[in-house]
Structure formats: C-alpha cells, structure tokens
N, C-alpha and C. Protein backbone atom coordinates (compact mmCIF):
# COMPACT_ATOMS: atom_id res chain seq x y z
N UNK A 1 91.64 79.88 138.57
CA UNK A 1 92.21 80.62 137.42
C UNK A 1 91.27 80.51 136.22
N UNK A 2 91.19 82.05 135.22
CA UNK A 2 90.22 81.32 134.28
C UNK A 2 90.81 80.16 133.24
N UNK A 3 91.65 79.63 133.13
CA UNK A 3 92.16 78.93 132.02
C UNK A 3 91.47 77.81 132.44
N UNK A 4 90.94 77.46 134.43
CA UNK A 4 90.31 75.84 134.44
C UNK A 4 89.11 76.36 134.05
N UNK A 5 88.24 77.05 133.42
CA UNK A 5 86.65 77.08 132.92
C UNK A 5 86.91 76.06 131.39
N UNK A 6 85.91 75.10 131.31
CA UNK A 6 85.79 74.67 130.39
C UNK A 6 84.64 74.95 129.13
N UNK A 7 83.98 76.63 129.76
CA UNK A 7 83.64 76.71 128.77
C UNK A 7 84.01 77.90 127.41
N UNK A 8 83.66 77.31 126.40
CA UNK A 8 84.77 77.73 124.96
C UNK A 8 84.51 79.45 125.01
N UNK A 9 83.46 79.36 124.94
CA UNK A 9 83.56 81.33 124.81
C UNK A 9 84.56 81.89 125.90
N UNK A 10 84.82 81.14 127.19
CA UNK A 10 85.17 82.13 128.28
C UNK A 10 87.15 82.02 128.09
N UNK A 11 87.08 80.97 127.79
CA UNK A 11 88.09 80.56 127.09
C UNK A 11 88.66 81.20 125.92
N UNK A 12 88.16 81.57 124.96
CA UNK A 12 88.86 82.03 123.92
C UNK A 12 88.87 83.50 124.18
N UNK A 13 88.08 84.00 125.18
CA UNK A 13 87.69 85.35 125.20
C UNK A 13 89.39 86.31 125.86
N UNK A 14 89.81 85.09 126.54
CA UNK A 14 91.17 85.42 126.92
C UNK A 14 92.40 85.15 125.89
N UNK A 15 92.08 84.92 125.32
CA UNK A 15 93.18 84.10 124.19
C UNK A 15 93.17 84.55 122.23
N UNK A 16 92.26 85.29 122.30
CA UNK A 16 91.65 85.99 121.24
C UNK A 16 92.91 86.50 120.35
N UNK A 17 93.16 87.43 121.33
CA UNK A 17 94.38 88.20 121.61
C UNK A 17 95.62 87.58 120.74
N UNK A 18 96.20 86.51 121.00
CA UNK A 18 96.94 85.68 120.65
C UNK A 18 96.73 85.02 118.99
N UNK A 19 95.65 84.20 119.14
CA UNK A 19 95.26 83.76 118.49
C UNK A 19 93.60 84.08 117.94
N UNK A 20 94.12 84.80 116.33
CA UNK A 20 92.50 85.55 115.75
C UNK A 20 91.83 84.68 115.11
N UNK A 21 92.56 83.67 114.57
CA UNK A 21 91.63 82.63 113.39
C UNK A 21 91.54 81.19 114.50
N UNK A 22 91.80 81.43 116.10
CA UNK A 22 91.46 80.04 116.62
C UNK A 22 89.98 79.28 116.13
N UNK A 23 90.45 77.87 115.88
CA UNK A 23 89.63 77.08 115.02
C UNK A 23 88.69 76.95 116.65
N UNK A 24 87.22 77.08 116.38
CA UNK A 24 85.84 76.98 117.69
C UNK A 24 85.67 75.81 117.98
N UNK A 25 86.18 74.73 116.64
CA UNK A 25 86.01 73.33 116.96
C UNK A 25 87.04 72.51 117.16
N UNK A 26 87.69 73.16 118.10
CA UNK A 26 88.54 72.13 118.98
C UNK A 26 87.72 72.05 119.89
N UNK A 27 88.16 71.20 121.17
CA UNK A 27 87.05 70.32 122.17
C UNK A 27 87.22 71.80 122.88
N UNK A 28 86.83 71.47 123.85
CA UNK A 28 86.97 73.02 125.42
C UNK A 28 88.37 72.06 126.02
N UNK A 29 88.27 71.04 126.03
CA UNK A 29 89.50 70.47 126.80
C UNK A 29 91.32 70.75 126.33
N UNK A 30 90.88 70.88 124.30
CA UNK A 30 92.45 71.33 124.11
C UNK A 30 92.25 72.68 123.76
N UNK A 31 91.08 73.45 124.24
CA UNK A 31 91.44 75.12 123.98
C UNK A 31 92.10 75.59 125.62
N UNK A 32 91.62 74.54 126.84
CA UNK A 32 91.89 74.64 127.77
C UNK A 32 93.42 74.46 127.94
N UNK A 33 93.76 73.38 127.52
CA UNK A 33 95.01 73.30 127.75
C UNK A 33 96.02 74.35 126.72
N UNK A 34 95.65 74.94 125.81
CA UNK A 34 96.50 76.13 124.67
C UNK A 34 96.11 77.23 125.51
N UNK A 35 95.23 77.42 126.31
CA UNK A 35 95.32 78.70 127.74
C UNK A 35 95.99 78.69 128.78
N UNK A 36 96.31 77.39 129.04
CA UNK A 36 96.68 77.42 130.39
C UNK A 36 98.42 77.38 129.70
N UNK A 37 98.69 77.19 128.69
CA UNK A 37 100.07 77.52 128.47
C UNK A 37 100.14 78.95 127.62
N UNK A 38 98.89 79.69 127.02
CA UNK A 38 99.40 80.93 127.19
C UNK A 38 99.68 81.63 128.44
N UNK A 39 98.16 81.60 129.72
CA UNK A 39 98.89 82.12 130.94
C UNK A 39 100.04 81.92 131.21
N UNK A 40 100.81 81.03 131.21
CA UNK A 40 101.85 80.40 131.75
C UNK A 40 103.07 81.43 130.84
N UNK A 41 102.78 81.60 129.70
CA UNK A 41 103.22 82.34 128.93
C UNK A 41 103.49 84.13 129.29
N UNK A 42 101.90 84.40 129.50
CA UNK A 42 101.71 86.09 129.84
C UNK A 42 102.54 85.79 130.95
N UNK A 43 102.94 84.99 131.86
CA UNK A 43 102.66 85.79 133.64
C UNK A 43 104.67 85.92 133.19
N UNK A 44 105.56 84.77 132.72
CA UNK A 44 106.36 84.93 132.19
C UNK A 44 106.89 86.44 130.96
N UNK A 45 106.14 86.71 130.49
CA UNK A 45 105.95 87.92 129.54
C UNK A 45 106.07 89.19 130.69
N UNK A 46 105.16 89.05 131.45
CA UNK A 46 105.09 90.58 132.25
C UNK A 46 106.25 90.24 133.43
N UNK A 47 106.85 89.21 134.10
CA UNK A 47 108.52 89.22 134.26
C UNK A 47 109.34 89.74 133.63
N UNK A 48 109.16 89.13 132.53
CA UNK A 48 110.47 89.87 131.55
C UNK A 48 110.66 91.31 131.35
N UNK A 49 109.30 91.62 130.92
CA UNK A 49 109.09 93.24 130.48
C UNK A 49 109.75 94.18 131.70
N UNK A 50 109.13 93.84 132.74
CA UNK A 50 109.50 94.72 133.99
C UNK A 50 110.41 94.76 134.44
N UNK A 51 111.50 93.78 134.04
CA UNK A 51 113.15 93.76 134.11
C UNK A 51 113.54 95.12 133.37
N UNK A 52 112.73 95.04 132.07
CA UNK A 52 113.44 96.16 131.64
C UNK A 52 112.71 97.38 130.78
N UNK A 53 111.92 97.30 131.85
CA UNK A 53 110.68 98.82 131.46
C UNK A 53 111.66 99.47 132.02
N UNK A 54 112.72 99.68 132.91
CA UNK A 54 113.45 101.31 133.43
C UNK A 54 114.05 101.28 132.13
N UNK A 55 115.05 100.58 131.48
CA UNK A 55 115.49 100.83 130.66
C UNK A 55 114.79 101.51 129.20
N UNK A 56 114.01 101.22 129.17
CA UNK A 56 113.31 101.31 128.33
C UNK A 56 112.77 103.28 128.49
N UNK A 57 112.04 103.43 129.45
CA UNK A 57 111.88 104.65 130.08
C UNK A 57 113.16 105.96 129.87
N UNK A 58 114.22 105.15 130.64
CA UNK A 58 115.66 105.92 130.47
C UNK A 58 115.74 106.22 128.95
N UNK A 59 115.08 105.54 128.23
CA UNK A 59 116.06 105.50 126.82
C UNK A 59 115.05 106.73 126.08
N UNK A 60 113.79 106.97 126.27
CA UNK A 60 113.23 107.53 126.10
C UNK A 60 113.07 108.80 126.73
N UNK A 61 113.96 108.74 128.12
CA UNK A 61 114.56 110.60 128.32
C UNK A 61 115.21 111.18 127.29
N UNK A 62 116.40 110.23 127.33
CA UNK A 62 117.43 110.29 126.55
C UNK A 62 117.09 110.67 125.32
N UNK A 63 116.31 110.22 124.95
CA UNK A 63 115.52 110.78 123.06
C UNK A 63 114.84 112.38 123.49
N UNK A 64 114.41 112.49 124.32
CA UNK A 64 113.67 113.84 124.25
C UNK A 64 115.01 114.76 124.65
N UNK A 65 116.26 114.70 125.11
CA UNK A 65 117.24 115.29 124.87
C UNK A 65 118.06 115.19 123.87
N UNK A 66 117.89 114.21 122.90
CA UNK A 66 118.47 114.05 121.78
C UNK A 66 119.95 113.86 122.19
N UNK A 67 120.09 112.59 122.78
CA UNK A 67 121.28 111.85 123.23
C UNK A 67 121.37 110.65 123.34
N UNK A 68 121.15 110.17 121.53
CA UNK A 68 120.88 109.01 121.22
C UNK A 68 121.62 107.90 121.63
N UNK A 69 123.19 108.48 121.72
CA UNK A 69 123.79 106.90 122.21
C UNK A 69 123.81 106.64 123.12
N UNK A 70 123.07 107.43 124.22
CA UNK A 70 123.04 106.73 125.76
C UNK A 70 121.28 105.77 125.11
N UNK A 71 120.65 106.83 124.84
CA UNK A 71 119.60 105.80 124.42
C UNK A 71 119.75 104.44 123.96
N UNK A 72 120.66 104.32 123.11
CA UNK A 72 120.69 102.99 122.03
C UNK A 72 121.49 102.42 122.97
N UNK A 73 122.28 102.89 123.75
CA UNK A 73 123.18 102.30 124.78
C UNK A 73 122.05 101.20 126.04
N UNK A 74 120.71 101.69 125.94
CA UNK A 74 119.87 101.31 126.91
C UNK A 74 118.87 100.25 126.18
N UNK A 75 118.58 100.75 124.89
CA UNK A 75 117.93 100.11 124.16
C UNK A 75 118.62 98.57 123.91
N UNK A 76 119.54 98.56 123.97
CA UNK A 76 120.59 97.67 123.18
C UNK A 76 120.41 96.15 124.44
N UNK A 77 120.90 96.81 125.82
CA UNK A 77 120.64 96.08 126.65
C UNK A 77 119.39 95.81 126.95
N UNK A 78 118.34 96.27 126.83
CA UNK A 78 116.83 95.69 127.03
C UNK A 78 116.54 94.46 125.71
N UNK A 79 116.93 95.03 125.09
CA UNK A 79 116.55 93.95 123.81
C UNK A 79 117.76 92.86 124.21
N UNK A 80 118.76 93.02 124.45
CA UNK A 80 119.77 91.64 125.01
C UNK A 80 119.08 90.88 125.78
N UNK A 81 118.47 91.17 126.76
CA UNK A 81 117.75 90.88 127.56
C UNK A 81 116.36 89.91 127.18
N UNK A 82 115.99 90.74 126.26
CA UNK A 82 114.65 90.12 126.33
C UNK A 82 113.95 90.86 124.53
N UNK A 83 114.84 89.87 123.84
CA UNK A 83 114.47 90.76 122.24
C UNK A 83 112.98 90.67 121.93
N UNK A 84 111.98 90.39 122.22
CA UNK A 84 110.72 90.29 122.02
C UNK A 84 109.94 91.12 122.41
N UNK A 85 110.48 92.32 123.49
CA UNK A 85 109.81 93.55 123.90
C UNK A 85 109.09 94.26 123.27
N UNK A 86 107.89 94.63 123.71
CA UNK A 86 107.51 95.53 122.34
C UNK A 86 107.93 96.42 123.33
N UNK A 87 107.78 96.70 124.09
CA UNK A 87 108.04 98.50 124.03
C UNK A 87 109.57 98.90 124.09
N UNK A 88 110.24 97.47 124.12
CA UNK A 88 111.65 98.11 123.71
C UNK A 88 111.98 98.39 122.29
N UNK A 89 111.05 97.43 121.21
CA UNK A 89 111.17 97.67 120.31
C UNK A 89 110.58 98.67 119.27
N UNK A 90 109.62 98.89 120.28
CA UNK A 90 108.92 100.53 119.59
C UNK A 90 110.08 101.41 120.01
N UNK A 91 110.72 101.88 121.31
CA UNK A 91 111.65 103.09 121.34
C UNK A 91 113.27 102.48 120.31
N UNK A 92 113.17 101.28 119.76
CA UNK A 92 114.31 100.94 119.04
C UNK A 92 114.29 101.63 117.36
N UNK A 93 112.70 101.46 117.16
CA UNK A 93 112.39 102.00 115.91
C UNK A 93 112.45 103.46 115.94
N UNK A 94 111.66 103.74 116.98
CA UNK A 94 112.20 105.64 116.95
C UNK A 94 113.19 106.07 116.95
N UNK A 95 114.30 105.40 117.71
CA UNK A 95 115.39 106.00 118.12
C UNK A 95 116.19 105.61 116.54
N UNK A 96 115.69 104.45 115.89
CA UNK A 96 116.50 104.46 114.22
C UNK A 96 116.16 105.58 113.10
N UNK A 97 114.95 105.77 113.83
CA UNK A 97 113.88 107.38 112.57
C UNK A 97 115.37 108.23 112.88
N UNK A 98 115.05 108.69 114.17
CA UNK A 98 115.91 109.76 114.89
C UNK A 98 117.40 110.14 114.49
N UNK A 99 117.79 108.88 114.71
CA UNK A 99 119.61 108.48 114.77
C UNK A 99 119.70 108.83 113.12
N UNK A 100 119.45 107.85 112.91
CA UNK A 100 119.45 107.90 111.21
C UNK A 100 118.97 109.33 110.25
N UNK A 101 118.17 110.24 110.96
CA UNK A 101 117.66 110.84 110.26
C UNK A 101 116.75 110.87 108.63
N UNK A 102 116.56 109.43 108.54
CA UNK A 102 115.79 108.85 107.43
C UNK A 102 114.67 108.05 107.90
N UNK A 103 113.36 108.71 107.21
CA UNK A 103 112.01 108.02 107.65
C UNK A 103 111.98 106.52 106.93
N UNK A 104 112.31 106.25 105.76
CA UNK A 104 112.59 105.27 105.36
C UNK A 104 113.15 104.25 106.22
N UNK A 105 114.25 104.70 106.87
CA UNK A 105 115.16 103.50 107.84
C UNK A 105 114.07 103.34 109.04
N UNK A 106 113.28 104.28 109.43
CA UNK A 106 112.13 104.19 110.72
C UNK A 106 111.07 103.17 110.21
N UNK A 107 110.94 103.70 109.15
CA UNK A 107 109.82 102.52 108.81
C UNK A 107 110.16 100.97 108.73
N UNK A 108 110.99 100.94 108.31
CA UNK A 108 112.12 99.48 107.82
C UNK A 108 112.30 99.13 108.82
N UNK A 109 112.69 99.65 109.98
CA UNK A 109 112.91 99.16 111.65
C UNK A 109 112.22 98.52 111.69
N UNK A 110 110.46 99.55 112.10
CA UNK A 110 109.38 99.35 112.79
C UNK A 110 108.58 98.31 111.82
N UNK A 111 108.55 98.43 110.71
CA UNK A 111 108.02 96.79 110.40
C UNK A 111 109.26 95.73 111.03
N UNK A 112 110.34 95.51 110.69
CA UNK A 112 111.02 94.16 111.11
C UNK A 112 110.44 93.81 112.50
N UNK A 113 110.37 95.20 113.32
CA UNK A 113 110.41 94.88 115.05
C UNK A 113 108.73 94.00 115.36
N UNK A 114 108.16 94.94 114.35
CA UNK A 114 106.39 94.23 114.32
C UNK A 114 106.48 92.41 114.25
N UNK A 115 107.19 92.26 113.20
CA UNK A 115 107.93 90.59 113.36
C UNK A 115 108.28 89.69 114.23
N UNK A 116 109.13 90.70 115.35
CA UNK A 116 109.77 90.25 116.69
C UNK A 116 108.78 90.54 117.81
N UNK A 117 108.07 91.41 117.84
CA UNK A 117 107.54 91.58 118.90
C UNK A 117 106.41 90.82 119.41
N UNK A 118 106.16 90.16 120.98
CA UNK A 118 105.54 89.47 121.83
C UNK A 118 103.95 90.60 121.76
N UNK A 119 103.12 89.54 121.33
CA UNK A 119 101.75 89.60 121.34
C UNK A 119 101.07 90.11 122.46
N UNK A 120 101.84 89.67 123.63
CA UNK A 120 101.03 90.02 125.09
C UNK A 120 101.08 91.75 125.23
N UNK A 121 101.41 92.34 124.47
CA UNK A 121 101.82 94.03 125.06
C UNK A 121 101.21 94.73 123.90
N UNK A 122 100.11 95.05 123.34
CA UNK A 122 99.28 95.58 122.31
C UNK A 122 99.66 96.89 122.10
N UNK A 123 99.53 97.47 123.42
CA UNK A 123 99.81 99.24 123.27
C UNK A 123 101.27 99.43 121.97
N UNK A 124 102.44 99.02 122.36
CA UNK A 124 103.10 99.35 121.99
C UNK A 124 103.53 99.22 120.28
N UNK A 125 102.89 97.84 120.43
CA UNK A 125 102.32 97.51 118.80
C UNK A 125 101.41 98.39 117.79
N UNK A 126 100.72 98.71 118.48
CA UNK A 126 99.66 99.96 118.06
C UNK A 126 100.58 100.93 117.76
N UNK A 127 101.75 100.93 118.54
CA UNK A 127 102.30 102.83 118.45
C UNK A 127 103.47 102.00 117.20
N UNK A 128 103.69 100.71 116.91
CA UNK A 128 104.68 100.62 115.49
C UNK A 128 103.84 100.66 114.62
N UNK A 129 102.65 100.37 114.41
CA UNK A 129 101.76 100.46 113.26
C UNK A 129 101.84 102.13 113.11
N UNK A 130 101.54 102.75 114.03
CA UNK A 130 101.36 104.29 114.13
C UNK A 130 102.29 104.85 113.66
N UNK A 131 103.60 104.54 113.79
CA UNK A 131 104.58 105.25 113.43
C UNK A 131 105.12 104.75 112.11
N UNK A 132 104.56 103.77 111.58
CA UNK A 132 104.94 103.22 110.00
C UNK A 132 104.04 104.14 109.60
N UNK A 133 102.54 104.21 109.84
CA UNK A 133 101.59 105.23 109.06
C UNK A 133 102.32 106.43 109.06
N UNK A 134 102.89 107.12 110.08
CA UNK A 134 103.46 108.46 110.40
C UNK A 134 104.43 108.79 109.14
N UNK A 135 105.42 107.74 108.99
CA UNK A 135 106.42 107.83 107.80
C UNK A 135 105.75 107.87 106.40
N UNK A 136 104.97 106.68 106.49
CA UNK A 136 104.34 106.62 104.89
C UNK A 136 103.69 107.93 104.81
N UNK A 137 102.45 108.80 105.91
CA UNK A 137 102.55 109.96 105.62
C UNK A 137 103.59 111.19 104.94
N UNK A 138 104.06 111.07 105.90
CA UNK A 138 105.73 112.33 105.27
C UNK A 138 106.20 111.89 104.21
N UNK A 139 105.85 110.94 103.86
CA UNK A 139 106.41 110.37 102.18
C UNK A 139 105.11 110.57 101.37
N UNK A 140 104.33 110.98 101.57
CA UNK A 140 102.64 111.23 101.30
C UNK A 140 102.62 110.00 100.09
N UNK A 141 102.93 108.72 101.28
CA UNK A 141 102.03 107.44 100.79
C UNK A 141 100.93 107.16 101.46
N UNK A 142 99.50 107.72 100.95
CA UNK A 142 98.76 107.98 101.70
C UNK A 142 98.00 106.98 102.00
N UNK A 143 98.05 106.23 100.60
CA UNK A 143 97.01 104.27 100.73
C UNK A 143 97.63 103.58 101.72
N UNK A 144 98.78 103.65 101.98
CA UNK A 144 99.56 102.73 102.62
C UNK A 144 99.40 103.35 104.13
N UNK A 145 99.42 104.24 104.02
CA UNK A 145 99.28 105.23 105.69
C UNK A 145 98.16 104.58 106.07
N UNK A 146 97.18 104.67 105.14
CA UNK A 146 95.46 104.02 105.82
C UNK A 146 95.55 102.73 106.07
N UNK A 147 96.20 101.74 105.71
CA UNK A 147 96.52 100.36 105.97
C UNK A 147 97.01 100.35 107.42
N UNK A 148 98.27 100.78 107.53
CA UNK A 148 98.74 100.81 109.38
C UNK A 148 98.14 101.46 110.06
N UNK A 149 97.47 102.69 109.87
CA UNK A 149 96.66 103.51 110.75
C UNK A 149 95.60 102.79 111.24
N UNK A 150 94.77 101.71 109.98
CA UNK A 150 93.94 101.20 110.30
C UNK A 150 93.86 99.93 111.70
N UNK A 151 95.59 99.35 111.00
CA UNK A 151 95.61 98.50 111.89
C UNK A 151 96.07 99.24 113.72
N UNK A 152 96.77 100.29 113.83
CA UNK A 152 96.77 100.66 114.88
C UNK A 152 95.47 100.93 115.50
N UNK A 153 94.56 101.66 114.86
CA UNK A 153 93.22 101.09 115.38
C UNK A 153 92.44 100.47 115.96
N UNK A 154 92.40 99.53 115.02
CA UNK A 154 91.98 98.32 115.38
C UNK A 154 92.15 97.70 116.34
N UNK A 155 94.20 97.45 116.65
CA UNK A 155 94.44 96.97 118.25
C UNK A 155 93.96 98.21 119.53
N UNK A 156 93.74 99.07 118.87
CA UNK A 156 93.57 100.46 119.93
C UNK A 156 92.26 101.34 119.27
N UNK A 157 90.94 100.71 119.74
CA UNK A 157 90.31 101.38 119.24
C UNK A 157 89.51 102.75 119.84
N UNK A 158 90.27 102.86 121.04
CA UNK A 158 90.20 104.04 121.86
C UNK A 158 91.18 105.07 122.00
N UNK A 159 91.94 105.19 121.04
CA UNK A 159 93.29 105.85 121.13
C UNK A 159 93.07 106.87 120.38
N UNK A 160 92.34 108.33 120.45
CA UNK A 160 92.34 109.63 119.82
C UNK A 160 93.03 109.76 118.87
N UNK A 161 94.39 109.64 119.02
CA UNK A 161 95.50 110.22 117.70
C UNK A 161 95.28 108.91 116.62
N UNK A 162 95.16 108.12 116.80
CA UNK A 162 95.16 106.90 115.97
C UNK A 162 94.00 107.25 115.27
N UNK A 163 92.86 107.27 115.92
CA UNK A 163 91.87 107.94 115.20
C UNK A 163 91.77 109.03 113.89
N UNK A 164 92.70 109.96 114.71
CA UNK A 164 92.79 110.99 113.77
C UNK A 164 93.76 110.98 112.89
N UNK A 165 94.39 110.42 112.91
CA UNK A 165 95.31 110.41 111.98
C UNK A 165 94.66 109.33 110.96
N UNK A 166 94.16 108.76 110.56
CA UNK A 166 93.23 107.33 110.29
C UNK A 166 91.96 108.63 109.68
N UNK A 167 91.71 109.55 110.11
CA UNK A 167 90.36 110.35 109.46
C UNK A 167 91.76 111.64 108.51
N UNK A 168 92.65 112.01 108.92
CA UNK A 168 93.62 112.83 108.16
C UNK A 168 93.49 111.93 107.04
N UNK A 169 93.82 110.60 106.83
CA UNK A 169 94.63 110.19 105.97
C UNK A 169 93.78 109.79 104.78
N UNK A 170 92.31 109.18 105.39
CA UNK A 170 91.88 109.06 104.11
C UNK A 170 90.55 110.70 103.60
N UNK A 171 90.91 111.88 104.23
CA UNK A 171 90.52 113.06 103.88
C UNK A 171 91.81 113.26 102.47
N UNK A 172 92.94 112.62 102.78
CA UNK A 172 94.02 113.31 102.02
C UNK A 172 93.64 112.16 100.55
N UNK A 173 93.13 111.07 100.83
CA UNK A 173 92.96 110.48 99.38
C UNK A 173 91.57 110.68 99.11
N UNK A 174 90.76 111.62 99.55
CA UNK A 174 89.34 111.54 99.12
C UNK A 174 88.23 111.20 98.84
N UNK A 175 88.60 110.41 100.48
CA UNK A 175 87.28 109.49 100.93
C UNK A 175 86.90 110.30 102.05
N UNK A 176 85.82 111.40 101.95
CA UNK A 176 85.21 111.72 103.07
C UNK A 176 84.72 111.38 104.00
N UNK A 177 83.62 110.22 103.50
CA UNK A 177 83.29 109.82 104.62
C UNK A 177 83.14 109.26 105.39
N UNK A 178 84.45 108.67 105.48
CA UNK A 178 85.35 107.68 106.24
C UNK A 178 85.77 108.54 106.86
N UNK A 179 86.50 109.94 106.03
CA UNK A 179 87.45 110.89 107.04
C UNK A 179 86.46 111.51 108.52
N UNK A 180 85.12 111.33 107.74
CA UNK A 180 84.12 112.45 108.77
C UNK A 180 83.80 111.30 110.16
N UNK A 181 84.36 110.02 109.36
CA UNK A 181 83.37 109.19 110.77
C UNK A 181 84.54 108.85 111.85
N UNK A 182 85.68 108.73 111.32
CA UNK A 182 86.72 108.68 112.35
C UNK A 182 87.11 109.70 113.04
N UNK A 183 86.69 110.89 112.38
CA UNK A 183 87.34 112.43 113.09
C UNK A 183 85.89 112.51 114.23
N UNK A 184 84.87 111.99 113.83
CA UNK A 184 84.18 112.15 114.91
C UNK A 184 84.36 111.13 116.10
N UNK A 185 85.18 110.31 115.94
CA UNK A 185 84.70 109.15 117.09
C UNK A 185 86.24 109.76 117.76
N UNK A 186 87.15 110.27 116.93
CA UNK A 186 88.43 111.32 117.29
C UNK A 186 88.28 112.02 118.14
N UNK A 187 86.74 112.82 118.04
CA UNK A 187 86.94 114.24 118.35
C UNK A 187 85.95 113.73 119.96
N UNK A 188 85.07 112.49 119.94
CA UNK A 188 84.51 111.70 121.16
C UNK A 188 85.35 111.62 122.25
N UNK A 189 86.60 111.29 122.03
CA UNK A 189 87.41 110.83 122.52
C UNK A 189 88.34 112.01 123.37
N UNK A 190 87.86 113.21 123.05
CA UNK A 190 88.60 114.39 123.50
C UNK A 190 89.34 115.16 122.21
N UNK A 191 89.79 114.50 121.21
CA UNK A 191 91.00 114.65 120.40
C UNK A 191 90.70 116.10 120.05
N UNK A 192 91.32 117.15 119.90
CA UNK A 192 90.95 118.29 119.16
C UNK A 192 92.52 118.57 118.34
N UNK A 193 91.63 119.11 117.15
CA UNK A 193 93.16 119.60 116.56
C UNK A 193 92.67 120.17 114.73
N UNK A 194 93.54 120.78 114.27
CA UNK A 194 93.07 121.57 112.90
C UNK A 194 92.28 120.60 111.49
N UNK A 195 93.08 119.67 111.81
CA UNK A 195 92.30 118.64 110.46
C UNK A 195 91.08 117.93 111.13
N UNK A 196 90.62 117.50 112.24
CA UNK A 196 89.23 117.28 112.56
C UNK A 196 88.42 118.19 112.40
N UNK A 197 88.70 119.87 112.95
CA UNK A 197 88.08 120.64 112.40
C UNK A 197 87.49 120.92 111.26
N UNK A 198 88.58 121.06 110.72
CA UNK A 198 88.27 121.28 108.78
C UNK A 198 87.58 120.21 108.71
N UNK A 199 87.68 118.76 108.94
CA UNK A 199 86.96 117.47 108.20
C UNK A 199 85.60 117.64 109.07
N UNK A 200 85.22 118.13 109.65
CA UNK A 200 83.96 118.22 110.22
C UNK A 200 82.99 119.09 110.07
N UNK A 201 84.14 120.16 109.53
CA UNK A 201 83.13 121.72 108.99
C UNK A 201 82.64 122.00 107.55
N UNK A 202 83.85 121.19 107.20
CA UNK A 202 84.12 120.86 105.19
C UNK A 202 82.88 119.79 104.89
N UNK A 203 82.26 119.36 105.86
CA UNK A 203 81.40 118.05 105.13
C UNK A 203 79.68 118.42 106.01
C-alpha cells in the first residue's frame, strides 16, 4: 500500500489533498502513520458515499422535474445517513436555491454545507464553490463571484465552465487580462459560448 513508503514526498503527495499547510518536518515515520489513517479514512469515505449515491442521483431526477419534495424526501435520507456527503450536500444546496426560490438562501446553504462536507470527494466541492459564485453573480457581486470561482478552480483546474465563468467574472469588474487568460485555457478545454467569444475578440 502506498501509505508503507517512507518516503516524505510520496507520502504527502497522497495526503495533500487533506491536508495543505502539512508541516515537511515531521519525521516520514509520523507522516506515515497520519496516511495510513487517512487511507483508512478514504476507503471508509467511498463506503459510505456509495450507500447513498442512488439517492442522491434520484434526487436529482426529481429536480429536473421540479418535484422537490420527493427530492428533499431523498436528500434528507442520504444526509441521515451519512451528513458529510458532498455530493449529497451539493444537490441539498440546489434543491434550497430551487425550493426556496431565493438565491440568497442557495448561497447560505452552500457555504454552511462547504463546512460539513468530507474532503475526500473534491468534484462536488468545486460545484458548491461554483454555485455560491453563480448566486453572487445574479446578485452582480462580482468581487465576491471571483473569490469562489477562483476557488472552484483551483480544486478543478480542468473544469471548462469553472473556467469560464472565472474569465466572465472578472471581464465584468474590468480586469481583462485575467478575463482573456482564463477564457483561453476555457476555450482549450472545449468550452465555447458568447462571453469567451466577446473576451477574446474584444482584447
């Protein structure tokens, strides 16, 4: 398993993830042993999740028919289950945008859930950062949009829409060329769509 390598780079290279400010000068022997109880951790993590990824899935039909209380009805039990989900707690925050009909209450979700949610599942974390930027957009808080966009990024730095929305946002406060370098690594990525255009033709 890699957690018995005792050496520190190969070691932290798995554990990064978890932990961003791990101190380099601990021995290899107690970074070894803080791995071998995160594995012990992940393999437990991806049990749990898969109990209740159907649910999770279901709940997210259910939203694209706009039949929220079977959703929240599904949501409700995945998080009973196992409240640390991120991807239960990303479709918990949508389904509060939704239900509620207030971006405000979506945002207010999706930060608390960012709080609760288990480190081992990035994607879904990426998509609450994404969808706090999404709100602060429609509220055209645009500094604040570039803050979560950024950080969805960051955990996802291959993710097209994250991209672009991250080159939208600071085109809208009037930093070009920031907007021009993300719409291009956007547009790398496949992404096509009207504001990469403009930010690519405009500059």
């Amino acid at each position: 398993m890699w957690y018995k390598e005792l050496d520190v780079p190969t070691l932290v290279s798995h554990i990064s993830d978890i932990f961003e400010d791990l101190d380099l000068r601990y021995s290899a022997k107690k970074i070894q042993i803080l791995a071998k109880e995160i594995a012990s951790a992940k393999k437990n993590h991806q049990i749990r999740s898969e109990n209740v990824l159907d649910r999770v899935k279901q709940g997210w039909e259910h939203i694209q028919e706009q039949e929220y209380s079977l959703a929240e009805e599904l949501v409700r039990s995945a998080l009973a289950e196992y409240p640390e989900d991120a991807q239960a707690l990303f479709l918990d925050a949508r389904l509060c945008w939704l239900s509620s009909g207030s971006i405000e209450a979506g945002i207010q979700r999706a930060q608390e859930n960012l709080t609760k949610a288990t480190k081992f599942d990035s994607r879904p974390i990426a998509q609450l950062h994404n969808l706090i930027g999404c709100g602060f957009d429609l509220l055209a808080r645009n500094k604040e949009a570039v803050q979560v966009f950024e950080q969805a990024v960051k955990i996802n730095p291959k993710e097209p829409i994250y991209l672009a929305n991250l080159a939208e946002m600071y085109w809208k406060i009037g930093d070009k060329p920031s907007a021009v370098k993300y719409a291009q690594k956007a547009q790398s990525l496949g992404k096509k769509s009207e504001i990469i255009e403009t930010i690519l033709k405009e500059t």
